[in-house]
N, C-alpha and C. Protein backbone atom coordinates (compact mmCIF):
# COMPACT_ATOMS: atom_id res chain seq x y z
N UNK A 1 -8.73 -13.43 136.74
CA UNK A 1 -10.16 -13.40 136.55
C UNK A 1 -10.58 -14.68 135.85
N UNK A 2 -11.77 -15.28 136.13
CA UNK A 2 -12.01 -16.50 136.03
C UNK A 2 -13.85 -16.50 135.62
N UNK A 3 -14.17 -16.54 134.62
CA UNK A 3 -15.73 -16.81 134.38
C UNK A 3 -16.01 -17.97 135.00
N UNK A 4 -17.57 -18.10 135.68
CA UNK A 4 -17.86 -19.00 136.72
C UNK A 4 -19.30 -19.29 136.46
N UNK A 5 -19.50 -18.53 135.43
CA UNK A 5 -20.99 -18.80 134.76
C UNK A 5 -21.59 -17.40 133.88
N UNK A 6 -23.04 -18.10 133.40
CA UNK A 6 -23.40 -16.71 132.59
C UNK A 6 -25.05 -16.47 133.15
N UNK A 7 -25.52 -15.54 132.99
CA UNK A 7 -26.83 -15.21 133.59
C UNK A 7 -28.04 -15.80 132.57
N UNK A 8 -29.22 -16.07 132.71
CA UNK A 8 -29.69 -16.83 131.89
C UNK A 8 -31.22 -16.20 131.89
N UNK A 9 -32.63 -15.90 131.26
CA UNK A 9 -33.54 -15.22 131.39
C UNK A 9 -34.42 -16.67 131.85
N UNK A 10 -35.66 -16.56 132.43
CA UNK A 10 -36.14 -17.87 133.12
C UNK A 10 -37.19 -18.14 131.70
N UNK A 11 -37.40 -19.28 131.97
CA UNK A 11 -38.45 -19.93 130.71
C UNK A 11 -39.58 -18.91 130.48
N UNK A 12 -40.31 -18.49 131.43
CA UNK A 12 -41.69 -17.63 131.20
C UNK A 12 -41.25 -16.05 130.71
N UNK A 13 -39.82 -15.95 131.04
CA UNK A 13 -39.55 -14.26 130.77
C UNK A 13 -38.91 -13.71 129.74
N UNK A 14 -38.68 -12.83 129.12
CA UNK A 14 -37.74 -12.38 128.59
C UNK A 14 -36.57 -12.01 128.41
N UNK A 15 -36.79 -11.02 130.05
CA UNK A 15 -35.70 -10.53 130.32
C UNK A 15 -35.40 -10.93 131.68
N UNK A 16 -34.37 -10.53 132.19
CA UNK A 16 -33.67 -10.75 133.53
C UNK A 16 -33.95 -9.40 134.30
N UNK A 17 -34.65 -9.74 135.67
CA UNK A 17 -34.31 -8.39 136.67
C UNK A 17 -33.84 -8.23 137.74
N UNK A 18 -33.20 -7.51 138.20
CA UNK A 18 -31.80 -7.13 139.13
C UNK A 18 -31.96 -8.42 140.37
N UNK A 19 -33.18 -8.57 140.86
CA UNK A 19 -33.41 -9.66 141.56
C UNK A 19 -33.13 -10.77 141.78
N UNK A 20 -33.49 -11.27 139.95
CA UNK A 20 -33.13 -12.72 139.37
C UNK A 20 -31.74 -13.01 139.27
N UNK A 21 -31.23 -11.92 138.94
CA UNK A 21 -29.92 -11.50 138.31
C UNK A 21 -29.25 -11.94 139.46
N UNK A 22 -29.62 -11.16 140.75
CA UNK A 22 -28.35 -11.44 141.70
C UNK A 22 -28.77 -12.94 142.80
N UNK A 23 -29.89 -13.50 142.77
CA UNK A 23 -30.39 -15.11 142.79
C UNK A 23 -29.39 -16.23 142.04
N UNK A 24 -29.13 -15.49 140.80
CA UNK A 24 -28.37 -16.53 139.79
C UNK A 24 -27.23 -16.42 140.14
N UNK A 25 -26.52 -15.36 140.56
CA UNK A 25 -25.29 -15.21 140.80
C UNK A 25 -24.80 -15.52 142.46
N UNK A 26 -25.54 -15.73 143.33
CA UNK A 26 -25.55 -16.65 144.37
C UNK A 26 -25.65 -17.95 144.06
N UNK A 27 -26.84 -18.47 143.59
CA UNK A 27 -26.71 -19.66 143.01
C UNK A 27 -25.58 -20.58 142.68
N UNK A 28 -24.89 -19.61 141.66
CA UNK A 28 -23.87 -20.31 140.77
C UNK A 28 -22.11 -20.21 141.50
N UNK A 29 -22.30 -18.91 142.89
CA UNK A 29 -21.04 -19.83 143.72
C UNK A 29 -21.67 -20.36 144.62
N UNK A 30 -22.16 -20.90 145.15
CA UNK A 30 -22.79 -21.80 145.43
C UNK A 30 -22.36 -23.38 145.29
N UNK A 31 -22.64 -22.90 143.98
CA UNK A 31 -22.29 -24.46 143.32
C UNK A 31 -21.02 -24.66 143.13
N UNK A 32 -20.03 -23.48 142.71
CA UNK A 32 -18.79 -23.04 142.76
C UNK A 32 -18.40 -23.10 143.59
N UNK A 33 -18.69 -23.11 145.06
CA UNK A 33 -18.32 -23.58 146.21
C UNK A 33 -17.64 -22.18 146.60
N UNK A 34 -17.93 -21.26 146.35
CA UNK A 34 -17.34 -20.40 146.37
C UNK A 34 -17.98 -19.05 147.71
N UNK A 35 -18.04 -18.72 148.94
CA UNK A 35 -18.78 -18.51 149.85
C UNK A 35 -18.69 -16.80 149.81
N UNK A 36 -20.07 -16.24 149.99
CA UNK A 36 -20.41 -14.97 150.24
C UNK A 36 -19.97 -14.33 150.80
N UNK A 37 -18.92 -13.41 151.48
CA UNK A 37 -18.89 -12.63 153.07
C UNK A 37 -19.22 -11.29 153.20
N UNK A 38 -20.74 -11.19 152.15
CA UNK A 38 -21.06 -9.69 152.67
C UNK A 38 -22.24 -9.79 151.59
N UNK A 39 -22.68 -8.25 151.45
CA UNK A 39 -24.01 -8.32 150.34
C UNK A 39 -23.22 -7.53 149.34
N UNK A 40 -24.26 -7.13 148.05
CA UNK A 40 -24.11 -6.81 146.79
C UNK A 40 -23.85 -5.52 147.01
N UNK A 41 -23.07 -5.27 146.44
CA UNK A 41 -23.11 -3.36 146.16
C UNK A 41 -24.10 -2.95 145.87
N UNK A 42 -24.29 -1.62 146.67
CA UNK A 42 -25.73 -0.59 146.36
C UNK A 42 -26.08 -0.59 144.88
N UNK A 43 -26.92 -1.00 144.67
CA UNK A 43 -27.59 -0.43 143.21
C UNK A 43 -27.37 0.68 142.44
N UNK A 44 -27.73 1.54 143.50
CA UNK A 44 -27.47 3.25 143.17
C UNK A 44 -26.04 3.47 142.90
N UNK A 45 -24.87 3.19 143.53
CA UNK A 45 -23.84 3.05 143.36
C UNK A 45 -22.75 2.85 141.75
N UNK A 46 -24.07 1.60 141.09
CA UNK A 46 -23.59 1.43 139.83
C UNK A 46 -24.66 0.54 139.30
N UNK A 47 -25.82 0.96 138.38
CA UNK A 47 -26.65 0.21 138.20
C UNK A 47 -26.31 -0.93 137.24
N UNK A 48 -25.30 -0.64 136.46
CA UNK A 48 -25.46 -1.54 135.07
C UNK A 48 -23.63 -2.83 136.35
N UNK A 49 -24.13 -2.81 137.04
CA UNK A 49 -22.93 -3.87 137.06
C UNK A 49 -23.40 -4.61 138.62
N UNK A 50 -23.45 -5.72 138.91
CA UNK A 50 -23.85 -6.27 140.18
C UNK A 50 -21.78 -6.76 140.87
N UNK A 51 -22.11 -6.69 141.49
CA UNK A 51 -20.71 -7.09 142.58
C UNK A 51 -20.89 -7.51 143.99
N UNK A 52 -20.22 -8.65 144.23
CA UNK A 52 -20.64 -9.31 145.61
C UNK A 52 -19.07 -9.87 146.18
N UNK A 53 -18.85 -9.38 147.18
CA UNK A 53 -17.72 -9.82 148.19
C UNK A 53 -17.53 -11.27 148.43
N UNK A 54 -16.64 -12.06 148.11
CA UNK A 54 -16.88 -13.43 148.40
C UNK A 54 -15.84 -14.00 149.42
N UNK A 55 -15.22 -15.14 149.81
CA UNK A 55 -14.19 -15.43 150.13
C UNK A 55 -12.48 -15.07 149.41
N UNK A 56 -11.95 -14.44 149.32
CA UNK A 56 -10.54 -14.72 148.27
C UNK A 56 -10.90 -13.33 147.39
N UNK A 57 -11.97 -12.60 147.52
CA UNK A 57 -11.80 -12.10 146.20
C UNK A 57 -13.48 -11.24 146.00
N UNK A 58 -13.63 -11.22 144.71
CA UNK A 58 -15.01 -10.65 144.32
C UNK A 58 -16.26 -11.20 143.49
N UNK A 59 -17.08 -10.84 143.35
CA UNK A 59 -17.73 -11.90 141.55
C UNK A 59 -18.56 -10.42 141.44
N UNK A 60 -18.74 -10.67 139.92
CA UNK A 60 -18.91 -9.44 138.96
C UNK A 60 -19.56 -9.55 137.86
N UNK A 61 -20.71 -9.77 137.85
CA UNK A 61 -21.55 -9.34 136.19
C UNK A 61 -21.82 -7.68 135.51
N UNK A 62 -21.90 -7.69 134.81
CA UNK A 62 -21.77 -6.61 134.09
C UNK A 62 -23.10 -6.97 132.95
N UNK A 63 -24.07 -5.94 132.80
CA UNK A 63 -25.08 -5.77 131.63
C UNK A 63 -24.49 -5.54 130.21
N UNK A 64 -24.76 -5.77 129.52
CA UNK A 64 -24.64 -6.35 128.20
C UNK A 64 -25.07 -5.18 126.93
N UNK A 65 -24.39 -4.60 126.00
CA UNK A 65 -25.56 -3.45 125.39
C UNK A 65 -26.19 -4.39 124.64
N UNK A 66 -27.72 -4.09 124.28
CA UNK A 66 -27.79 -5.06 123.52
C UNK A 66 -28.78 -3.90 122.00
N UNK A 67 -29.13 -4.90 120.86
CA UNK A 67 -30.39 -3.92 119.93
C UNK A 67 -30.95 -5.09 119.56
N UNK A 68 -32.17 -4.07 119.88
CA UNK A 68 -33.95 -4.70 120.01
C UNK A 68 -34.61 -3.74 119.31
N UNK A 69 -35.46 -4.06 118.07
CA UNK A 69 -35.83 -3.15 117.63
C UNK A 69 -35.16 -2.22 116.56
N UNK A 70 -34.10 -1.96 116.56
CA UNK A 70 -33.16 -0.77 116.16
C UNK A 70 -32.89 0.12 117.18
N UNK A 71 -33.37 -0.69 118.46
CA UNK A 71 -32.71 0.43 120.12
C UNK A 71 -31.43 -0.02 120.66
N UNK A 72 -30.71 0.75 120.98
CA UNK A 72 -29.72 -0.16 121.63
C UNK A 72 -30.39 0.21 123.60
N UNK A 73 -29.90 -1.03 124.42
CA UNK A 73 -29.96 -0.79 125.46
C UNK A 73 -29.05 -2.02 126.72
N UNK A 74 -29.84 -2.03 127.53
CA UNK A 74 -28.91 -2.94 128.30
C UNK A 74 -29.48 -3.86 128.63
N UNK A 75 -29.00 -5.25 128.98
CA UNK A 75 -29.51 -6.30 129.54
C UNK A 75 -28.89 -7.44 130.56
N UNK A 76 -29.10 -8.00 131.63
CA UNK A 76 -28.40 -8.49 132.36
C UNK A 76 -28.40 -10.23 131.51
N UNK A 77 -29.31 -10.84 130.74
CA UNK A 77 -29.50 -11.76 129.99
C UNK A 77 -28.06 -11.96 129.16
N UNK A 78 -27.28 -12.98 129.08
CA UNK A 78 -26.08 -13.55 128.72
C UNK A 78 -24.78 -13.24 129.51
N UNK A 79 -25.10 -12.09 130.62
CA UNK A 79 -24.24 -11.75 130.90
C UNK A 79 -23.13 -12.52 131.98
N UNK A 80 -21.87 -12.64 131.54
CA UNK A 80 -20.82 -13.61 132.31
C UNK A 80 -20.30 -13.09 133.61
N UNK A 81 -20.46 -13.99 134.74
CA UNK A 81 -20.21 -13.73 136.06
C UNK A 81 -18.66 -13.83 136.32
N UNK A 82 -18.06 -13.09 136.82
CA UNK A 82 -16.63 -12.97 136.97
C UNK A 82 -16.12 -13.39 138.06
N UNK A 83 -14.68 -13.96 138.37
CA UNK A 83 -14.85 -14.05 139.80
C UNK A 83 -13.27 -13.15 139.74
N UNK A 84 -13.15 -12.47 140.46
CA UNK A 84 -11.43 -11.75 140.11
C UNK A 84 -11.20 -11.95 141.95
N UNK A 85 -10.12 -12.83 141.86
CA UNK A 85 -9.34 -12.96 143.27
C UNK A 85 -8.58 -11.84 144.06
N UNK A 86 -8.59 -11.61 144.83
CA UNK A 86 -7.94 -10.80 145.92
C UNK A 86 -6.20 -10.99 146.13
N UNK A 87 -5.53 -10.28 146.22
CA UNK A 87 -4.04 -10.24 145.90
C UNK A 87 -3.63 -9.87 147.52
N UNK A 88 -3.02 -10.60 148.51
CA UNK A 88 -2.07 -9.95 149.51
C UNK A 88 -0.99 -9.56 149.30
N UNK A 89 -0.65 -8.27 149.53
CA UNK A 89 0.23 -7.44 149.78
C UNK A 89 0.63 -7.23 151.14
N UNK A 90 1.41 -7.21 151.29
CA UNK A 90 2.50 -6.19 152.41
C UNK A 90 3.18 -4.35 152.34
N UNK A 91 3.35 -4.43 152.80
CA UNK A 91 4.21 -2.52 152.77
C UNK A 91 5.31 -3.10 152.26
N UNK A 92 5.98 -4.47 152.65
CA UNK A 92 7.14 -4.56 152.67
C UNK A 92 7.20 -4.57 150.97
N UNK A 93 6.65 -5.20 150.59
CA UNK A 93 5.98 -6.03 148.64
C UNK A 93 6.26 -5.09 147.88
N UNK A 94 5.73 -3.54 148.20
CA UNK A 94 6.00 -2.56 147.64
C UNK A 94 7.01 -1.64 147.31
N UNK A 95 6.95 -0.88 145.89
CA UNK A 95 8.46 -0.51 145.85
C UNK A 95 8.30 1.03 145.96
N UNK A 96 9.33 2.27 146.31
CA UNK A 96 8.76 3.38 146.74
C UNK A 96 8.17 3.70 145.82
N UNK A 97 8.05 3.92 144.62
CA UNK A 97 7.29 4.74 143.76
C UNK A 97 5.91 3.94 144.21
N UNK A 98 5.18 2.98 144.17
CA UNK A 98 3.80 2.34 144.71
C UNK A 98 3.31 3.04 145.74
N UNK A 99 4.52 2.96 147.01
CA UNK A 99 4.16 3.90 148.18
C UNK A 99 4.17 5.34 148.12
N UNK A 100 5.10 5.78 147.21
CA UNK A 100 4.27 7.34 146.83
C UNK A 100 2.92 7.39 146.02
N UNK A 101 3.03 6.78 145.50
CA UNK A 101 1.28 6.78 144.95
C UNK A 101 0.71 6.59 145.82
N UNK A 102 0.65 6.11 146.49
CA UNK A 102 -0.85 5.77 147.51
C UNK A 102 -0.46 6.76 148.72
N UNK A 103 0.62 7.37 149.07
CA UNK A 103 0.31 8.46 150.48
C UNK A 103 -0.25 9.70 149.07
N UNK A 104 0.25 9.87 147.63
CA UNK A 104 -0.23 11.22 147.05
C UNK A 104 -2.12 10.68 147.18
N UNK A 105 -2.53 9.41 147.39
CA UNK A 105 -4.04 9.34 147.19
C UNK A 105 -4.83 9.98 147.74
N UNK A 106 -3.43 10.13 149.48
CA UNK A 106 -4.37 10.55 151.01
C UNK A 106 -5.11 9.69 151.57
């Protein structure tokens, strides 16, 4: 896993929204040279975390708790973009106990 940047709130705003959020995080592989091959995970799926399929692997921000006020809550503002690479395997790679785990998965 490799940080590849951090999310940033725009001059006029405060906060960051899911929109901006996942703009910045295109953006920044982008520049990373790092190429898309699909869209973001459903929202609904997992709100507090954005995830996008890339070449090699994944990228991954995660919301932040933060306190405002004396509230605690969440924020996509500072939050560090991940990039965690993709691992090839074989059947062969594996040792039986691995392959019993994964036929007990079904």
């Amino acid at each position: 896993m490799k940080s590849i940047g951090t999310l940033t709130c725009s001059p006029d705003r405060s906060f960051l929204t899911w929109k901006d959020a996942k703009r910045q995080i295109r953006t920044i592989c982008r520049v990373a040279k790092i190429k898309p091959v699909g869209f973001f995970r459903k929202r609904s799926l997992n709100s507090g975390e954005l995830m996008l399929t890339v070449e090699g692997g994944c990228v991954s921000a995660r919301r932040r708790t933060v306190k405002s006020g004396g509230r605690a809550g969440a924020a996509w503002e500072g939050a560090e973009i991940i990039f965690t690479p993709f691992a090839d395997v074989s059947v062969d790679d594996l040792s039986e106990d691995e392959l019993a785990a994964i036929v007990a998965m079904g």
